[in-house]
Protein backbone atom coordinates (compact mmCIF):
# COMPACT_ATOMS: atom_id res chain seq x y z
CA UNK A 1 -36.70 -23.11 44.15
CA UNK A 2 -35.38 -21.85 47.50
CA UNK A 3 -36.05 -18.22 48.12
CA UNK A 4 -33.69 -15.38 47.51
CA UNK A 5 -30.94 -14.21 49.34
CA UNK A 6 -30.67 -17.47 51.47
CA UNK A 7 -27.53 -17.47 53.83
CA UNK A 8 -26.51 -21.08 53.03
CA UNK A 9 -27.06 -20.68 49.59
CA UNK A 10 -25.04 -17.65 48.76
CA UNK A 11 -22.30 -19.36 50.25
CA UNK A 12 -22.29 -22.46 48.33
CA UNK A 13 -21.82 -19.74 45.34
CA UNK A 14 -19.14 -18.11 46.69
CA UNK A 15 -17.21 -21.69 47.37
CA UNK A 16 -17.64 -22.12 43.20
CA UNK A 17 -15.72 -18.73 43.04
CA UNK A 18 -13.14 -20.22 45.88
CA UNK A 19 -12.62 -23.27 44.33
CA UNK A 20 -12.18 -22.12 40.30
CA UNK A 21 -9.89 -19.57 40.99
CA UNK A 22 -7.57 -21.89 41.48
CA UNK A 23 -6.80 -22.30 37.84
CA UNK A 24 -7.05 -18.42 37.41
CA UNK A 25 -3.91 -18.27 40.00
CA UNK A 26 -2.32 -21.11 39.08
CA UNK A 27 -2.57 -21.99 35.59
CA UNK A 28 -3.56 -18.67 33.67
CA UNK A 29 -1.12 -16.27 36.61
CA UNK A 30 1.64 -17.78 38.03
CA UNK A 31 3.58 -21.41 38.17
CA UNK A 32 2.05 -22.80 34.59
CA UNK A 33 3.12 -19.77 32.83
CA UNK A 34 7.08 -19.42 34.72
CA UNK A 35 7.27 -23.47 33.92
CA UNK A 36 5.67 -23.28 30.70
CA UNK A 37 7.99 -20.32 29.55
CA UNK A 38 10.94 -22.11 31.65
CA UNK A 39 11.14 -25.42 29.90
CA UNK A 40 10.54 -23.75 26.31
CA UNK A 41 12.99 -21.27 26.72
CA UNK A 42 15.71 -23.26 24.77
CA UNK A 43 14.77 -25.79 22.38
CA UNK A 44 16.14 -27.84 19.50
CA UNK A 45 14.38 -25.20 17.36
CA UNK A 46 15.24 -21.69 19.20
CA UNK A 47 15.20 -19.53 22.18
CA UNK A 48 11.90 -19.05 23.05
CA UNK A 49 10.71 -21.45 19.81
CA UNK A 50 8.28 -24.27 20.04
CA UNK A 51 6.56 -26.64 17.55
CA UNK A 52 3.42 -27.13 17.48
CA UNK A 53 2.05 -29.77 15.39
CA UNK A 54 5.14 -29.36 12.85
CA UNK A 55 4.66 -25.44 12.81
CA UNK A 56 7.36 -23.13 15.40
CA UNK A 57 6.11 -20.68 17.02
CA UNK A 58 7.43 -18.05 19.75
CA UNK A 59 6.50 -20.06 23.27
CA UNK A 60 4.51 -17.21 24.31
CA UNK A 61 2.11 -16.65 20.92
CA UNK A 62 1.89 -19.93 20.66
CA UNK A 63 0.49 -19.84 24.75
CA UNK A 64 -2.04 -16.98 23.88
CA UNK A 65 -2.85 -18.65 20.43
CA UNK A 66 -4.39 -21.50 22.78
CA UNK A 67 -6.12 -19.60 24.85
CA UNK A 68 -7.85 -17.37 22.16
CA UNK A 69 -8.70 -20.46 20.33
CA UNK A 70 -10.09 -21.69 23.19
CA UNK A 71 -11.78 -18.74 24.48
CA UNK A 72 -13.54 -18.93 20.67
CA UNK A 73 -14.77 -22.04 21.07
CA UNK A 74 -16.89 -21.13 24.37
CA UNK A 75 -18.17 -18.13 21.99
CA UNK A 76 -19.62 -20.37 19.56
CA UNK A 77 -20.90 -23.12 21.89
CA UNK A 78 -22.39 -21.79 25.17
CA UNK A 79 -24.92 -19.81 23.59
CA UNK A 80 -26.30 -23.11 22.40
CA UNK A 81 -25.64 -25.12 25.56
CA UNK A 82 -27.06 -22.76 27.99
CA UNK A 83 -30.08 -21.90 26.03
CA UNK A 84 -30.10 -25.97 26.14
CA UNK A 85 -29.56 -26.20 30.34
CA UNK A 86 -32.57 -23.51 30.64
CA UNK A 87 -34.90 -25.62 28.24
CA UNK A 88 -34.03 -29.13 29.92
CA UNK A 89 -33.63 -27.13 33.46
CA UNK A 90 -30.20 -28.66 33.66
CA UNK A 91 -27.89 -25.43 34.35
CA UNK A 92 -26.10 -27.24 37.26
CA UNK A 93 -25.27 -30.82 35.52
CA UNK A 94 -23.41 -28.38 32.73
CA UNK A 95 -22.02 -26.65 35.87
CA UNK A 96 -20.47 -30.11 37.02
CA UNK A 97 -19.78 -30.90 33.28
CA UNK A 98 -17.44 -27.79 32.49
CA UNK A 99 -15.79 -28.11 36.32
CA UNK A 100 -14.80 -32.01 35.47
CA UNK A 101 -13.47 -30.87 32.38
CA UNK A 102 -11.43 -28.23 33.41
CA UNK A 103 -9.84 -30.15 36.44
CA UNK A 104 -8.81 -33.47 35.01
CA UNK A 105 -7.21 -31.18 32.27
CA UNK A 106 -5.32 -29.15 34.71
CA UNK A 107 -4.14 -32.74 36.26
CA UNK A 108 -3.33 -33.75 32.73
CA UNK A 109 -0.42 -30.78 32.53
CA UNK A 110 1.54 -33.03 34.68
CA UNK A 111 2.37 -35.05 32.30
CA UNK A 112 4.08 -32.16 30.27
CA UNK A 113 7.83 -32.20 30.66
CA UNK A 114 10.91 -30.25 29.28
CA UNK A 115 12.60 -31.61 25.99
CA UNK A 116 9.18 -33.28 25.26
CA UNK A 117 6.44 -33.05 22.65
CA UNK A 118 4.33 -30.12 24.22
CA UNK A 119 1.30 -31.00 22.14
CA UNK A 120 -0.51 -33.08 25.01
CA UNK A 121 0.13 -30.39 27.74
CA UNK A 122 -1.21 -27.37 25.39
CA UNK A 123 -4.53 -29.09 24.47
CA UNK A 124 -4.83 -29.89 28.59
CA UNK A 125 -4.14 -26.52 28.99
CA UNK A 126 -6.85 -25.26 26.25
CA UNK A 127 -9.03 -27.87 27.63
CA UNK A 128 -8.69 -26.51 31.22
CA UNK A 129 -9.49 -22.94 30.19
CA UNK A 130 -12.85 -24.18 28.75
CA UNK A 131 -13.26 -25.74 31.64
CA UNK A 132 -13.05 -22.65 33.64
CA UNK A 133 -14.91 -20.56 31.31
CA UNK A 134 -17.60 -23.09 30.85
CA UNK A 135 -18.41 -23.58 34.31
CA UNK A 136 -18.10 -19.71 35.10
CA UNK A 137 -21.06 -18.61 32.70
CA UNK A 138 -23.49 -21.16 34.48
CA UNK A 139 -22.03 -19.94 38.03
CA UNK A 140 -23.09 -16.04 36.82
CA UNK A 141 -26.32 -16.74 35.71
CA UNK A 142 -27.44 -18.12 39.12
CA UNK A 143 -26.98 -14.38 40.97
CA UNK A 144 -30.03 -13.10 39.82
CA UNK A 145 -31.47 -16.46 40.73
CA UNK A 146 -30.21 -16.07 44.32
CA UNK A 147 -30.44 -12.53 45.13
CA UNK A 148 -32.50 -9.76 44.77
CA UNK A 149 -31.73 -6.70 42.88
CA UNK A 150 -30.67 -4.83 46.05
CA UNK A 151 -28.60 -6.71 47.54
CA UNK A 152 -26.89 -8.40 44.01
CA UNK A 153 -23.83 -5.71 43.97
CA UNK A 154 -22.72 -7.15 47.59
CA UNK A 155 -23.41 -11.02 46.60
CA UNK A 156 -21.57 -10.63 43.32
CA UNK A 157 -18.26 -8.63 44.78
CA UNK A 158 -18.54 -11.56 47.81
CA UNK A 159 -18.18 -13.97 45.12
CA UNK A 160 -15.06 -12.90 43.64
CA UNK A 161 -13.90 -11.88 47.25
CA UNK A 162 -14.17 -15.75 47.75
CA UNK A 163 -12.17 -16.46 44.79
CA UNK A 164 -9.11 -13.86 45.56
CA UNK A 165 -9.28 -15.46 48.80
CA UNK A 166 -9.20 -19.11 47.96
CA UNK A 167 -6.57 -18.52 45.34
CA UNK A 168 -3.95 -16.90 47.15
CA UNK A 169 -4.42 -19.95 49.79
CA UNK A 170 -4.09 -22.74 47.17
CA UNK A 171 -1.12 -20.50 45.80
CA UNK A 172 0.61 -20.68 49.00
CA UNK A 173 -0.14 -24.79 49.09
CA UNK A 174 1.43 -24.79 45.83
CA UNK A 175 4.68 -22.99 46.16
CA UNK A 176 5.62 -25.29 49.32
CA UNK A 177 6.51 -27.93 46.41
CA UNK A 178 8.28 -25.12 44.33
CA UNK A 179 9.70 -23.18 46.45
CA UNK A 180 10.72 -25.91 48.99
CA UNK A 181 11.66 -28.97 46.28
CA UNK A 182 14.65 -29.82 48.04
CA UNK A 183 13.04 -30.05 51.30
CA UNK A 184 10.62 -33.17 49.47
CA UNK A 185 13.77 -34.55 47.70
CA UNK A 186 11.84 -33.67 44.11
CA UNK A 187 12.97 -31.02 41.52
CA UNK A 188 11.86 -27.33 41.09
CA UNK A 189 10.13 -28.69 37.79
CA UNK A 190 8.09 -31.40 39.25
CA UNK A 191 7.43 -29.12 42.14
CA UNK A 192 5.72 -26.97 39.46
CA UNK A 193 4.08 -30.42 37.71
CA UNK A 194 2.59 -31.79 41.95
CA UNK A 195 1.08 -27.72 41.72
CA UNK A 196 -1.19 -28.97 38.93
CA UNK A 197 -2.54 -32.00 40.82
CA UNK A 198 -3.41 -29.76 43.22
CA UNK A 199 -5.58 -27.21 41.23
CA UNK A 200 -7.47 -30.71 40.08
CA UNK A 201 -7.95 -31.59 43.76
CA UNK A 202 -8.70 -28.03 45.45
CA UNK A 203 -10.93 -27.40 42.52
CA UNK A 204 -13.34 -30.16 41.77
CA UNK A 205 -13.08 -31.33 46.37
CA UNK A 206 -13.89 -27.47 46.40
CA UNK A 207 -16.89 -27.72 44.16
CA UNK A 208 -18.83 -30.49 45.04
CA UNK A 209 -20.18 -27.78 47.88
CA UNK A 210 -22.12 -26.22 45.29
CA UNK A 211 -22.93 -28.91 43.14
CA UNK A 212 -25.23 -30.14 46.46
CA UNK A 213 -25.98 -27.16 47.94
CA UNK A 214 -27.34 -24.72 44.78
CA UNK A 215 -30.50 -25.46 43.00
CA UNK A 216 -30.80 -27.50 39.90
CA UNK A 217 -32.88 -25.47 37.81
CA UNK A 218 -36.09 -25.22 36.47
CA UNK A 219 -37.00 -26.00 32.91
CA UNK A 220 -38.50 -23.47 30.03
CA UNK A 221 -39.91 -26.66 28.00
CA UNK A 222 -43.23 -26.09 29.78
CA UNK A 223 -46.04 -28.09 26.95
CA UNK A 224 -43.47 -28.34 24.10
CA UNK A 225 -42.51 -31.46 22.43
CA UNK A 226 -39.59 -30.44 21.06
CA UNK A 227 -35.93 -32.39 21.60
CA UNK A 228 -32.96 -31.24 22.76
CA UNK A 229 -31.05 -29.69 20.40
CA UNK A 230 -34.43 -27.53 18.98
CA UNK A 231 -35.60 -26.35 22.23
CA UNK A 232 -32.20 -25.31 23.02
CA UNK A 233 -31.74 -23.22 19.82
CA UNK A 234 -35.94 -22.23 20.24
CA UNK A 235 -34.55 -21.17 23.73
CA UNK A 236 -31.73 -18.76 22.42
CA UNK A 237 -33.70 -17.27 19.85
CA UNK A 238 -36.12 -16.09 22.27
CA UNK A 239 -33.55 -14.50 24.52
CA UNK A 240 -32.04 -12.84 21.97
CA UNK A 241 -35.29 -11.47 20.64
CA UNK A 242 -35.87 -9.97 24.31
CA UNK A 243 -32.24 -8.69 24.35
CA UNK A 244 -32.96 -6.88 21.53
CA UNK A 245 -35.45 -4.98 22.93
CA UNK A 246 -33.87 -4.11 26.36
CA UNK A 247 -32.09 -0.51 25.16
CA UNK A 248 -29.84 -0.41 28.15
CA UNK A 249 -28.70 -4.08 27.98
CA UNK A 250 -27.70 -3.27 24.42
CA UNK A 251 -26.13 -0.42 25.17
CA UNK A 252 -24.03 -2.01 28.06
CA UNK A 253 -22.41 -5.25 26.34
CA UNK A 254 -20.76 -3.26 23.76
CA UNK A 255 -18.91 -1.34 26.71
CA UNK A 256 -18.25 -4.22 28.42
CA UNK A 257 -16.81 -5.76 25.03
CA UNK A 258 -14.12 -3.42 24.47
CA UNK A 259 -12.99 -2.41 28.51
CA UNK A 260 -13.19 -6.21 28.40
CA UNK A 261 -10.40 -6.80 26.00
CA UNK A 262 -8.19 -4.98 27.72
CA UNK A 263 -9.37 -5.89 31.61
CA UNK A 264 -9.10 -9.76 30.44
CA UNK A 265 -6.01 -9.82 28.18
CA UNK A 266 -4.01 -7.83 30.84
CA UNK A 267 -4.81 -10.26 33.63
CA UNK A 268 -3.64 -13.00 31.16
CA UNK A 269 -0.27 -12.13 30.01
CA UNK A 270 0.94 -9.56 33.29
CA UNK A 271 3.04 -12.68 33.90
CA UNK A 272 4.59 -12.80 30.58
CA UNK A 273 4.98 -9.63 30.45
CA UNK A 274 7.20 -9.31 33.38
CA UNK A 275 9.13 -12.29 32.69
CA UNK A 276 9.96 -11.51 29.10
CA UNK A 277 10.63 -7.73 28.72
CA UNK A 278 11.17 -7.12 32.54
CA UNK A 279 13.39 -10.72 32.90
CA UNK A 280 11.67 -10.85 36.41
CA UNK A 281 12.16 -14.03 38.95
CA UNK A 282 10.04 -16.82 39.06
CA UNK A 283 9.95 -16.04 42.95
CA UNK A 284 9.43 -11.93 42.67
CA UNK A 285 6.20 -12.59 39.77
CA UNK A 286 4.80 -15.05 42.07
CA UNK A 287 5.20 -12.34 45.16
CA UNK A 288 3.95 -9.58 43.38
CA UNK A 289 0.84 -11.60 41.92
CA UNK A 290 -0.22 -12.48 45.40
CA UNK A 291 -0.01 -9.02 46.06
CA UNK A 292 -2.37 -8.59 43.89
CA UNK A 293 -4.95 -11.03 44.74
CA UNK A 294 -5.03 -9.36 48.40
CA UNK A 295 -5.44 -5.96 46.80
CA UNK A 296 -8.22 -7.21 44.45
CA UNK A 297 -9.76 -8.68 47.92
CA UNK A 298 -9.79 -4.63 48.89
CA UNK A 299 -11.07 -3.02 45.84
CA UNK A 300 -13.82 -5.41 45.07
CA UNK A 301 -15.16 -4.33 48.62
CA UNK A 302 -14.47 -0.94 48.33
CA UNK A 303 -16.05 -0.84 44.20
CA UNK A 304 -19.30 -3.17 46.16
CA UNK A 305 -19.09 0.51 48.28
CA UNK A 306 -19.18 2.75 46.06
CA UNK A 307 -21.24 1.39 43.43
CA UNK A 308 -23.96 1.34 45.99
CA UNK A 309 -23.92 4.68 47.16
CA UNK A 310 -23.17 6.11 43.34
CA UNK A 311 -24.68 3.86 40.70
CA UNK A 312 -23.20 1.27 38.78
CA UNK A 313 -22.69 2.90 35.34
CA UNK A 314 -20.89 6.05 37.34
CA UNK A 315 -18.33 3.34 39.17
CA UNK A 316 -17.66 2.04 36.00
CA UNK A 317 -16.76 4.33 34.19
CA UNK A 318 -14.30 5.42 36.98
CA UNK A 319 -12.29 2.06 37.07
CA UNK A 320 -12.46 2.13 33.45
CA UNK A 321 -10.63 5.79 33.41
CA UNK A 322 -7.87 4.64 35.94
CA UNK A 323 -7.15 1.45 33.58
CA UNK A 324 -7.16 3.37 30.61
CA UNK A 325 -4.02 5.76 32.46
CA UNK A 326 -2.84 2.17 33.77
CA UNK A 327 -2.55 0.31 30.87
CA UNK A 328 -0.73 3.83 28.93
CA UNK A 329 1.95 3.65 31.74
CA UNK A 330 2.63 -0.10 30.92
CA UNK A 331 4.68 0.95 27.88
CA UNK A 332 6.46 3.10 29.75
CA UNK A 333 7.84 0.58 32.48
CA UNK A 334 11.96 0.06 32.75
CA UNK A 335 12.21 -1.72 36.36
CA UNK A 336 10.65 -4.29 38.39
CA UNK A 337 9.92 -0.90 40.86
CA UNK A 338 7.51 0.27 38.38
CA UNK A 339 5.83 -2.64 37.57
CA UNK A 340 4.88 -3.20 41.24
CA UNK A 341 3.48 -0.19 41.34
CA UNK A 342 1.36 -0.97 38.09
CA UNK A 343 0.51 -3.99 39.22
CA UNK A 344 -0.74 -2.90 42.61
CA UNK A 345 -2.79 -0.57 40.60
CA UNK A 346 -3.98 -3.15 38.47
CA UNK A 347 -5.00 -4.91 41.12
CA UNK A 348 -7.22 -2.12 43.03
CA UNK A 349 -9.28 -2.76 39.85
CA UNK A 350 -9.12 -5.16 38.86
CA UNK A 351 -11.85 -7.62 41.06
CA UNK A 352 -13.92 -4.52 41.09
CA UNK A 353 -14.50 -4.18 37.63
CA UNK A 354 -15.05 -7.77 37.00
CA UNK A 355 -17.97 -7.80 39.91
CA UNK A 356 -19.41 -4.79 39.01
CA UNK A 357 -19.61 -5.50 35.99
CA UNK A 358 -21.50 -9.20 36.38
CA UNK A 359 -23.96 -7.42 39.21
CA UNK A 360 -24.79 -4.63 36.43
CA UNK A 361 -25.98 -7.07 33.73
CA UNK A 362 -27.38 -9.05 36.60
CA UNK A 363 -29.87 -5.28 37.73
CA UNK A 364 -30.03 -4.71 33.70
CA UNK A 365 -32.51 -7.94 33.13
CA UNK A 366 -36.05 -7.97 33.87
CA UNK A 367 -36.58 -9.62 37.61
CA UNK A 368 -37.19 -13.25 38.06
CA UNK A 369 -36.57 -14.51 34.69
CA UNK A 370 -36.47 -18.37 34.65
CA UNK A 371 -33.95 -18.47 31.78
CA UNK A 372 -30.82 -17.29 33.21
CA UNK A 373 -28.74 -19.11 32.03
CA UNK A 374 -29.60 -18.37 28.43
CA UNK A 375 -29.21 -14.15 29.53
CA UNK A 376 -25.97 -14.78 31.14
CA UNK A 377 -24.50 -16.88 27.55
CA UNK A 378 -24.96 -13.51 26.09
CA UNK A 379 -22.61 -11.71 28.50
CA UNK A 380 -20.12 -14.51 29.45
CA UNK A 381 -20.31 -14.75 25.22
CA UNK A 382 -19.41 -10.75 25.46
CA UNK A 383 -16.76 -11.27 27.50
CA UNK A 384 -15.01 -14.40 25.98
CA UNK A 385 -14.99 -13.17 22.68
CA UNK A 386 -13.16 -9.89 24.04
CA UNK A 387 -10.28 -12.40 25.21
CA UNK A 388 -10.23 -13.83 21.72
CA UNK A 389 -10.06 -10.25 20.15
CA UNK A 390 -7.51 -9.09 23.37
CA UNK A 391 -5.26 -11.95 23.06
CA UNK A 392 -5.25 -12.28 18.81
CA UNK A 393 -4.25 -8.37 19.00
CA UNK A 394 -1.66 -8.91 21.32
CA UNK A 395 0.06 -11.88 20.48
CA UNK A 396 -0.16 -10.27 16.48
CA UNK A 397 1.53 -6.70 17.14
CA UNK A 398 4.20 -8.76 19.49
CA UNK A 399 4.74 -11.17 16.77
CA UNK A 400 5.21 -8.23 13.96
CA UNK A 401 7.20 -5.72 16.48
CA UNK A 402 9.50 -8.24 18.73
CA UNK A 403 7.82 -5.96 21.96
CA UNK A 404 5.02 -6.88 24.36
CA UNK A 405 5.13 -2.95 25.06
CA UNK A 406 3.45 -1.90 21.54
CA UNK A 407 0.78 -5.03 22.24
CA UNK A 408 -0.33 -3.25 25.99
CA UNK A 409 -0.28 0.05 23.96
CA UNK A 410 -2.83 -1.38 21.57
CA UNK A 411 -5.46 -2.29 24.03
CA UNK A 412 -5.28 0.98 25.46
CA UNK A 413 -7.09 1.92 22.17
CA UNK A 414 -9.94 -0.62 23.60
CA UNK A 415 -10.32 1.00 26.98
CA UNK A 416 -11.26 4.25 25.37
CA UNK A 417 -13.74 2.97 23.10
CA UNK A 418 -15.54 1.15 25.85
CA UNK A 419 -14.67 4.37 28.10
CA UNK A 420 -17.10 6.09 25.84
CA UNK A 421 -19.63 3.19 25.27
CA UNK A 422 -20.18 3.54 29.27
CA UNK A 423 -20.36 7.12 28.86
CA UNK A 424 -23.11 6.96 25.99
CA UNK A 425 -25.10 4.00 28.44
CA UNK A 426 -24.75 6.66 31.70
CA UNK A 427 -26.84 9.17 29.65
CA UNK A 428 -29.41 6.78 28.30
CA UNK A 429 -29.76 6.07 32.08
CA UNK A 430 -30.14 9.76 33.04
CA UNK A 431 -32.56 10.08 30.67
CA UNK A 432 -35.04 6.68 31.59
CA UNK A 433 -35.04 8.08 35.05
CA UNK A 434 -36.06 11.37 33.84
CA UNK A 435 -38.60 10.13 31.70
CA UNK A 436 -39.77 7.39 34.78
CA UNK A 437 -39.95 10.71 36.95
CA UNK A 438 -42.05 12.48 34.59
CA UNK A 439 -44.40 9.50 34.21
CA UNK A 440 -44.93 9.17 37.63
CA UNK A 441 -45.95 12.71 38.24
């Protein structure tokens, strides 16, 4: 295995982050959603109405329906499959598995038109998120693999730096087809349909830099004879055994299970939201979320800053306060001048929460542990099943009260509770250093 903190490596990492984000822009934040919620807006069974298999549903439940099923299925499976890639030492072939997957599926939602069966393009587009989410847990586990615990706050908020960064460019690539269809002699639509092509070729040409450049793994099986699929689950019941007995790791992925829900489920319907209750413009959401992405570039930077020179837990639980009063003034917005403002906010937080929060589970674990992928299962697991929980709540309380503003309400309820889970982990902190102090002396 290379040593840590290697130049060349670290940036084959960060090029994952550049070339995934693609879907996160694309598919999850901007064109799939305005096209998706464009083409079902009136259909032979309603405004807004879908079928799905024979059953209608509202276009936009049905959308976050998909993506919490899908979402659930990476719960139940990667636990299994990376405690599997750290047993058989094969963390980056699932890394190239997950990354096919998720590309060809985001190529496949060009085949999803208006007035026809939208079957085909939702399972593509359920496919492509566990894709994304797939490949992302294997990605995470190889920080503490790559850099040490000093310098794993600044690797981790590069990575997502990377992705901001390499989104907003393949955004831009993108709306030349959309915004500039007549110039091509194409429609607005299959402007939008080229854009998923795209995300297929920007994010699998993207990733074959780390699929040569970062190391393969090496295996746990050491003298066993066991196959596969026993090693694997041998594998995750010895992580979790260790988790168990780590108090500050348990302490932390409770918090980061209920900020998560509302971090995660905000980032995934902001474009719904404005579309349905504020009737934005394709052309102003896609502004304003590239807005976004550039702010995001600034706070992850600034969180990387501040984390370093205060503590992790004490960061946290400061970008956890300001989206708790964020997601409180959502229900409140009546203009497209507000939102901006909310989601400029939400975008000053929004990267650094998500790499401060990977780089503090990263400094939680014990140092050089061979099975990272395994540890990582547990917190991509966390964070996946928060997106279920995030996305069944919202869609649910829309569904029963006709108003995504009662759904952002709800998750504020989330915030707090993992508001005072970090609160609860900052004093067991306070009190191992004590105790460390008093040892040492």
């Amino acid at each position: 295995m290379e040593d840590k903190n290697n130049k060349k490596t670290i940036w084959a990492w960060c090029m994952f982050d550049w070339a995934n984000q693609s879907y996160n822009m694309v598919i999850t934040s901007t064109i799939f959603p305005a096209y998706y919620v464009g083409i079902t807006a009136n259909t032979v069974y309603g405004k807004n109405t879908v079928s799905f298999f024979g059953h209608k549903f509202v276009n936009t439940v049905l959308q976050n329906y998909v993506l919490a099923a899908s979402y659930l299925l990476i719960v139940v499976l990667l636990p299994i499959l990376t405690s599997i890639a750290d047993y058989r030492g094969a963390k980056k072939l699932y890394l190239q598995l997950f990354t096919w997957l998720g590309s060809l599926a985001c190529a496949g939602l060009f085949f999803m038109k208006e007035g026809g069966p939208i079957e085909f393009g939702m399972i593509c587009f359920g496919l492509a998120t566990i894709g994304y989410c797939g490949g992302f847990v294997f990605y995470n586990s190889y920080l503490p693999q790559i850099a040490t615990l000093d310098k794993q706050n600044d690797v981790s908020a590069k990575g997502f730096i990377y992705g901001f960064a390499g989104s907003i460019v393949v955004q831009l690539v993108c709306l030349v087809g959309v915004l500039f269809h007549d110039t091509f002699g194409i429609t607005e639509d299959m402007g939008a349909r080229i854009s998923f092509v795209i995300v297929f070729l920007w994010w699998i040409g993207f990733a074959i830099i780390p699929f040569r450049i970062l190391p393969k793994g090496e295996p746990n099986a050491g003298s066993h004879k066991f196959n596969v699929l026993t090693g694997g689950f041998k594998e995750l019941a010895k992580v979790l055994g260790k988790i168990k007995e780590m108090p500050l790791v348990k302490r932390f992925l409770p918090a980061f299970f209920f900020y998560s829900v509302g971090v995660q489920t905000i980032m995934l319907v902001a474009a719904e939201f404005a579309a349905k209750e504020l009737h934005m413009k394709d052309d102003d959401l896609i502004t304003i979320i590239l807005v976004i992405q550039v702010v995001a570039i600034i706070g992850a930077w600034l969180t990387s800053l501040a984390s370093n020179k205060w503590g992790n837990t004490k960061a946290l639980i400061v970008l956890v306060v300001f989206w708790t009063i964020t997601c409180l003034c959502v229900y409140f917005i009546a203009n497209q001048s507000q939102f901006y403002v909310a989601a400029f906010a939400v975008g000053l937080v929004m990267g650094g929460v998500q790499s401060l929060s990977r780089s503090t589970y990263a400094k939680l674990l014990p140092e050089n542990i061979p099975d990272t992928a395994s540890y990582f299962s547990f917190y991509d697991a966390t964070e996946k099943l928060s997106i279920v929980v995030g996305l069944a709540v919202f869609a649910y309380v829309e569904d029963h009260t006709s108003t995504m503003r009662n759904s952002a309400l709800a998750l504020d309820v989330f915030f707090v509770i993992g508001l005072l889970l970090l609160i609860v982990l900052q004093v067991a902190e306070s009190r191992k250093k004590k105790e460390a102090a008093l040892n040492a002396d």
